[in-house]
Protein backbone atom coordinates (compact mmCIF):
# COMPACT_ATOMS: atom_id res chain seq x y z
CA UNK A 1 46.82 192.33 131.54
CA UNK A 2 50.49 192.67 130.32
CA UNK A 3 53.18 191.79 132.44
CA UNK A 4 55.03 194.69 134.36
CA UNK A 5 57.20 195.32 137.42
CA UNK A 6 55.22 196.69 139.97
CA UNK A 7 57.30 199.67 142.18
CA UNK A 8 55.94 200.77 145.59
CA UNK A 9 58.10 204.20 146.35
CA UNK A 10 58.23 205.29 150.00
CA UNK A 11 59.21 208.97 149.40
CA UNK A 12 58.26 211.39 146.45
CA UNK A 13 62.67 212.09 145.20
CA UNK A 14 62.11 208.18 144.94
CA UNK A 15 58.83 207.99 143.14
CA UNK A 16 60.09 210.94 140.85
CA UNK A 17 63.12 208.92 140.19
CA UNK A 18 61.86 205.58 139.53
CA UNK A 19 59.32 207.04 136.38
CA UNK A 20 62.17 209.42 134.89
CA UNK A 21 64.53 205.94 134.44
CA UNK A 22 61.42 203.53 133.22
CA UNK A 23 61.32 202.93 129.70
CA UNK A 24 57.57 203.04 129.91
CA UNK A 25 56.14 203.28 133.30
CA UNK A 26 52.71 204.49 134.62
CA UNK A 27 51.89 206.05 138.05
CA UNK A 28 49.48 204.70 139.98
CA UNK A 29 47.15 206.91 142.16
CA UNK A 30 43.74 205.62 143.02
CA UNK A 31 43.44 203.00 139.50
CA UNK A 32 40.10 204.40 138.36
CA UNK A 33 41.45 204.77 134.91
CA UNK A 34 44.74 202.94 134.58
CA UNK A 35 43.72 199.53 136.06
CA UNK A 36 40.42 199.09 133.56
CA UNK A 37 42.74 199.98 130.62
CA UNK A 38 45.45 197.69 131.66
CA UNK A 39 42.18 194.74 131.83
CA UNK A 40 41.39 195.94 128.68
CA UNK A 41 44.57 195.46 127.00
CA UNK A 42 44.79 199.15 125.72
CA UNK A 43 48.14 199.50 128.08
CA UNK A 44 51.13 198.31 128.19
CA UNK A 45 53.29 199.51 130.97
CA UNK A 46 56.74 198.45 131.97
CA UNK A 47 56.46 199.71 135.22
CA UNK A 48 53.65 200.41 137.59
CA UNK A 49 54.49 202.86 140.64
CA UNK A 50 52.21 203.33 143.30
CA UNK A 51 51.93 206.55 145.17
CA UNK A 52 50.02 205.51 147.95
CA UNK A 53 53.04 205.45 150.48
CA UNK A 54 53.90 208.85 149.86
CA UNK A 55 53.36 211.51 152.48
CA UNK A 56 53.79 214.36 150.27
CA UNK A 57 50.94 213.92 148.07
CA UNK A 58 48.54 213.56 150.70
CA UNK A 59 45.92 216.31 152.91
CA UNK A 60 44.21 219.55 152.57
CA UNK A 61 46.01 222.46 154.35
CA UNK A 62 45.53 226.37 154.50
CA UNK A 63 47.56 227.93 152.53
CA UNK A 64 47.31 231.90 152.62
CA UNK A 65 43.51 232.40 151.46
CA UNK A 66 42.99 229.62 149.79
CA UNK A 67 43.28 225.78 150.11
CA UNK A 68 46.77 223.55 148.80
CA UNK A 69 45.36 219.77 148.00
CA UNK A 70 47.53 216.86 147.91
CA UNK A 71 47.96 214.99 144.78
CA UNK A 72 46.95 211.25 146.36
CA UNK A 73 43.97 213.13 148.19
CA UNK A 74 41.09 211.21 147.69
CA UNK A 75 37.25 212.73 146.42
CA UNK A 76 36.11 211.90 149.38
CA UNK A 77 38.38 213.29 152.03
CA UNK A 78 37.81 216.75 150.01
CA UNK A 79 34.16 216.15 149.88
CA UNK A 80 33.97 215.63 153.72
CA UNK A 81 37.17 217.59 154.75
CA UNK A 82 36.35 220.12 157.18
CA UNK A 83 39.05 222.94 155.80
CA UNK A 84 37.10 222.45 152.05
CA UNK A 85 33.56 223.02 153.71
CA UNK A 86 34.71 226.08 155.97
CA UNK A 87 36.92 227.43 152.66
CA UNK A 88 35.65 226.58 150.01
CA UNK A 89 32.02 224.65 150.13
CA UNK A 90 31.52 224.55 146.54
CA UNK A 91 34.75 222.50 145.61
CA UNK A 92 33.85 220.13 148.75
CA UNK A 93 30.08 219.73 146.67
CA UNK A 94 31.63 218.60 143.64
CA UNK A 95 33.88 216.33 144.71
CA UNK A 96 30.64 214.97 146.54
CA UNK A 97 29.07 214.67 142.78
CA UNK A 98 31.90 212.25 141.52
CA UNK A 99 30.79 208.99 140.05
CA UNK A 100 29.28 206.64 143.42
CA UNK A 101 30.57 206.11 147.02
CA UNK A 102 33.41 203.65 145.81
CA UNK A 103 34.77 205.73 143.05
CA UNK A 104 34.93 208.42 145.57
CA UNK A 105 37.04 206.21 148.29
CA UNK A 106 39.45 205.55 146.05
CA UNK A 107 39.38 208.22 142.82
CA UNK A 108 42.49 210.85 143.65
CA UNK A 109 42.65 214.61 142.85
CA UNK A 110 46.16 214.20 140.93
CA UNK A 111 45.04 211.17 139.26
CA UNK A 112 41.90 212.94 137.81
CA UNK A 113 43.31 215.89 136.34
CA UNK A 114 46.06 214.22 134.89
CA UNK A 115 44.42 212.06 132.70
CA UNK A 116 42.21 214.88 131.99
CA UNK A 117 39.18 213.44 130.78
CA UNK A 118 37.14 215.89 129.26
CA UNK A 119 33.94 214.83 131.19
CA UNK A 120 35.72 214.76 134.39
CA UNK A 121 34.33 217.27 137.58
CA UNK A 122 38.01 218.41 138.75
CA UNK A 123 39.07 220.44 135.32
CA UNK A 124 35.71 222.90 136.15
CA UNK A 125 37.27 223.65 139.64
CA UNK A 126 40.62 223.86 138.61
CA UNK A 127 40.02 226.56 136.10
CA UNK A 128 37.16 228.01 137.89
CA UNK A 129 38.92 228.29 141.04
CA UNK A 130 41.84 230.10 139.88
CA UNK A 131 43.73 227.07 141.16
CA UNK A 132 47.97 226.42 140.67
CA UNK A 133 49.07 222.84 140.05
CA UNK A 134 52.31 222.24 141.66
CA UNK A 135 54.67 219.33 140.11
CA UNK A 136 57.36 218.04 141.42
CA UNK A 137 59.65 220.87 138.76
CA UNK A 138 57.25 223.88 138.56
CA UNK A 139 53.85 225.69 139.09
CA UNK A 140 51.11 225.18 136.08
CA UNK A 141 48.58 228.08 135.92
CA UNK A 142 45.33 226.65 135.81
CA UNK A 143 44.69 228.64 131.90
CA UNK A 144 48.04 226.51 130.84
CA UNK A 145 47.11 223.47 132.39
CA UNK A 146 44.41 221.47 129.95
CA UNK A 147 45.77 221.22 126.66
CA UNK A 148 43.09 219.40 124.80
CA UNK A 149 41.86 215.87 124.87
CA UNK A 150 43.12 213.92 127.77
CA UNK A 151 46.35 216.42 127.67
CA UNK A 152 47.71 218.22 130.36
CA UNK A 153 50.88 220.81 130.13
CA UNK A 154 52.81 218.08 132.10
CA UNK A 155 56.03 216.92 130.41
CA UNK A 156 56.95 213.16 130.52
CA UNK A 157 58.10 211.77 134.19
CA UNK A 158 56.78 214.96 135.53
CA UNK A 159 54.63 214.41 138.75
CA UNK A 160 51.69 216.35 139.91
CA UNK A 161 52.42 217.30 144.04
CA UNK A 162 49.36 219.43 144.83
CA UNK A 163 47.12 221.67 143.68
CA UNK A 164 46.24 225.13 145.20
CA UNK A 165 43.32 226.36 145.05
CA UNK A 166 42.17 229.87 145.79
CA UNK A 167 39.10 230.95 147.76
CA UNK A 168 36.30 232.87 146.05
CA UNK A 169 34.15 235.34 147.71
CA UNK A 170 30.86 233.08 145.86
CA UNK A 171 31.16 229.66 144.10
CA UNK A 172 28.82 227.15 143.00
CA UNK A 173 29.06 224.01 140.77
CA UNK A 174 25.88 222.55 138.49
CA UNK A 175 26.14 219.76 136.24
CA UNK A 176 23.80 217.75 134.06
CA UNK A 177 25.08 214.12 134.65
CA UNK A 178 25.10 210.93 132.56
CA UNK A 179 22.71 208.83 134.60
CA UNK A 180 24.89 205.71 133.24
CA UNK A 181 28.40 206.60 133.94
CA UNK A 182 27.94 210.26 136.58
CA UNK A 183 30.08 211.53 134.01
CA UNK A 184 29.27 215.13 132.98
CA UNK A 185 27.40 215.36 130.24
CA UNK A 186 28.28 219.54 131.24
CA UNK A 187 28.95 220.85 134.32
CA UNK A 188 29.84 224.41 134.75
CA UNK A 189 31.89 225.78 137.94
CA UNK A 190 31.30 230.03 138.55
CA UNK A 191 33.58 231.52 140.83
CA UNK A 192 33.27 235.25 141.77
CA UNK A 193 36.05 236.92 142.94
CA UNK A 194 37.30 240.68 144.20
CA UNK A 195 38.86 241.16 140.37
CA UNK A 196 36.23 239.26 138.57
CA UNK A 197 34.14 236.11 137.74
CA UNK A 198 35.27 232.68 136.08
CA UNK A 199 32.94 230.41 134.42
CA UNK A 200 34.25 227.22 133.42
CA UNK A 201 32.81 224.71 131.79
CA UNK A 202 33.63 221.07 131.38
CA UNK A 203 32.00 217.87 129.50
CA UNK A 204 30.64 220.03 126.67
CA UNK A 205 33.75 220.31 124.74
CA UNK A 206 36.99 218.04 124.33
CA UNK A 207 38.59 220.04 126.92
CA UNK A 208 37.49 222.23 130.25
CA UNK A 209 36.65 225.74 128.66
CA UNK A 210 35.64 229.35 129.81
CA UNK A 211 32.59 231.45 128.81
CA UNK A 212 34.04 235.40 128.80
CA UNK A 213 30.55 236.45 127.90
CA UNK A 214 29.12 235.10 130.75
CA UNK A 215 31.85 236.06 133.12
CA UNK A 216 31.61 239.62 131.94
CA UNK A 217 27.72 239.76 132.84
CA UNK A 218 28.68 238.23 135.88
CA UNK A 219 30.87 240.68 137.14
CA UNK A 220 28.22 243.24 136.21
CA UNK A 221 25.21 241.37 137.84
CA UNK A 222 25.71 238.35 139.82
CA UNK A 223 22.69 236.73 139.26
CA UNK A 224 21.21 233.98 137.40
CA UNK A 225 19.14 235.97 134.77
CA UNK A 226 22.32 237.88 133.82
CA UNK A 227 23.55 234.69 131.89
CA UNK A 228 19.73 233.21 131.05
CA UNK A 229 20.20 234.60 127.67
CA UNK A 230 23.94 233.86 127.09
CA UNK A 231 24.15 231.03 124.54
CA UNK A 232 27.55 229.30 123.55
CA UNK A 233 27.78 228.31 119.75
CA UNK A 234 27.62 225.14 119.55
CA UNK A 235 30.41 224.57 117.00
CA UNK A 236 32.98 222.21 118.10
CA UNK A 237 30.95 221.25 121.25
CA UNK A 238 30.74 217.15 122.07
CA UNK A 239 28.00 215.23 119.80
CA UNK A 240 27.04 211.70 120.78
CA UNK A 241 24.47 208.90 121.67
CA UNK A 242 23.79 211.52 124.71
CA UNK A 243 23.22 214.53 123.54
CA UNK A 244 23.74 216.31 120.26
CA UNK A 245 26.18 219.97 120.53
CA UNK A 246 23.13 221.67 120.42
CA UNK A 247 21.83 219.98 123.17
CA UNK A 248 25.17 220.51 124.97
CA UNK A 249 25.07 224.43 124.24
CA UNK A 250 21.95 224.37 125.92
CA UNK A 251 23.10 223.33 128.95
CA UNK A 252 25.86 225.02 129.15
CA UNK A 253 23.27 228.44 130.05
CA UNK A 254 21.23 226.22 132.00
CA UNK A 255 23.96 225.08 134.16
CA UNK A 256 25.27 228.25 134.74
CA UNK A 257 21.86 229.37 136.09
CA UNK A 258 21.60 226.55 138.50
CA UNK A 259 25.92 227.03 139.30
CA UNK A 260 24.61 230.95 140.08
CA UNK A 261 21.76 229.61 142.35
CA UNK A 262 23.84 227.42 144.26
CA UNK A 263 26.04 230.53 145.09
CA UNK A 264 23.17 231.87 147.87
């Protein structure tokens, strides 16, 4: 690693404060990125801050119908939280699918869908949930959020608080995992709600994406067969030692099946 000053904030107008004066800081949330890219040399922050004293980002509370998340909330604490499993069971089942037991004890809700890896579980539930991403300036839509490629719609020293997500009549969440890494190789997250369906789909593209074809036969039939023979071209789709695009396409319509079936 590269030397840096490490920063342990103790309230979030102090956290937000510290990154906007660092020349080149990094925040800190549960490591599961940061901390093997710093060993790896591919990092070179002046600063690291640390999160973990700060109140703010932390819990899961009601808030109107749906759920708001704290930033520094960790996968496990939504896979086993109560509120999740009464609200909204098939958010609590995919934070249950991420990576193994320690990733999950220490892997943080803010943390994940900031760096925005395109293989990561969160950006499915984010978009398919309808969800709001509060910073510590604004409120991100969850269409606006996901740029591309391990970009988000957050400006520089801006801080992810919370995210809100809202409460589906039916949800469910499939994915077809790397067996290596528990990555998704795709995972697609289908949320019906009173005004419609949302099918999102993450790990088959560089970025979390939704299927309107899908969505539309959803809302007419909410069934598995109604998307069995809904294929997504497989232009642009991820190609690598793990699957082809084609491959990827494929599993995009089987997924969605199995995310339908999950529903009940």
């Amino acid at each position: 690693m590269y030397a840096f000053e490490y920063r342990r904030p103790t309230s979030l107008a102090e956290a937000v404060s510290i990154l906007g004066q660092s020349e080149e800081g990094k925040i800190l949330a549960g490591g599961q990125t940061l901390l093997p890219t710093l060993k790896q040399r591919l990092a070179q922050p002046t600063e690291l801050i640390d999160l973990s004293r700060l109140p703010e980002l932390k819990g899961i509370r009601e808030d109107g119908d749906g759920l708001f998340i704290g930033a520094y909330t960790r996968h496990a604490e939504v896979a086993h939280g109560d509120l999740v499993k009464q609200r909204i069971p098939a958010l609590a089942a995919l934070a249950g699918e991420i990576g193994d037991r320690q990733v999950r004890n220490l892997g943080t809700l803010g943390g994940s869908i900031a760096n925005a890896d395109p293989a990561a579980d969160y950006p499915a539930a984010v978009v398919g949930l309808k969800a709001v991403v509060k910073t510590d300036r604004r409120e991100i839509a969850c269409d606006d959020f996901f740029t591309g490629l391990f970009e988000t719609a957050l400006e520089p020293g801006e801080l992810i608080v919370g995210v809100r997500f809202a409460r589906p009549e039916k949800a469910g969440y499939a994915k077809f995992r790397n067996p290596a890494s528990r990555y998704a190789m795709v995972g697609v997250c289908v949320a019906k709600f009173g005004d419609g369906v949302r099918v999102a789909v993450t790990g088959a593209g560089g970025s979390v994406f939704r299927v309107p074809e899908m969505e539309a036969a959803l809302a007419k039939d909410f069934r598995p067969d109604a998307v069995a023979g809904i294929a997504v071209p497989a232009d642009g789709l991820n190609s690598d030692m793990h699957g082809s695009a084609e491959y990827r396409a494929h599993l995009v319509t089987v997924m969605a099946k199995r995310a339908v079936e999950s529903c009940g």
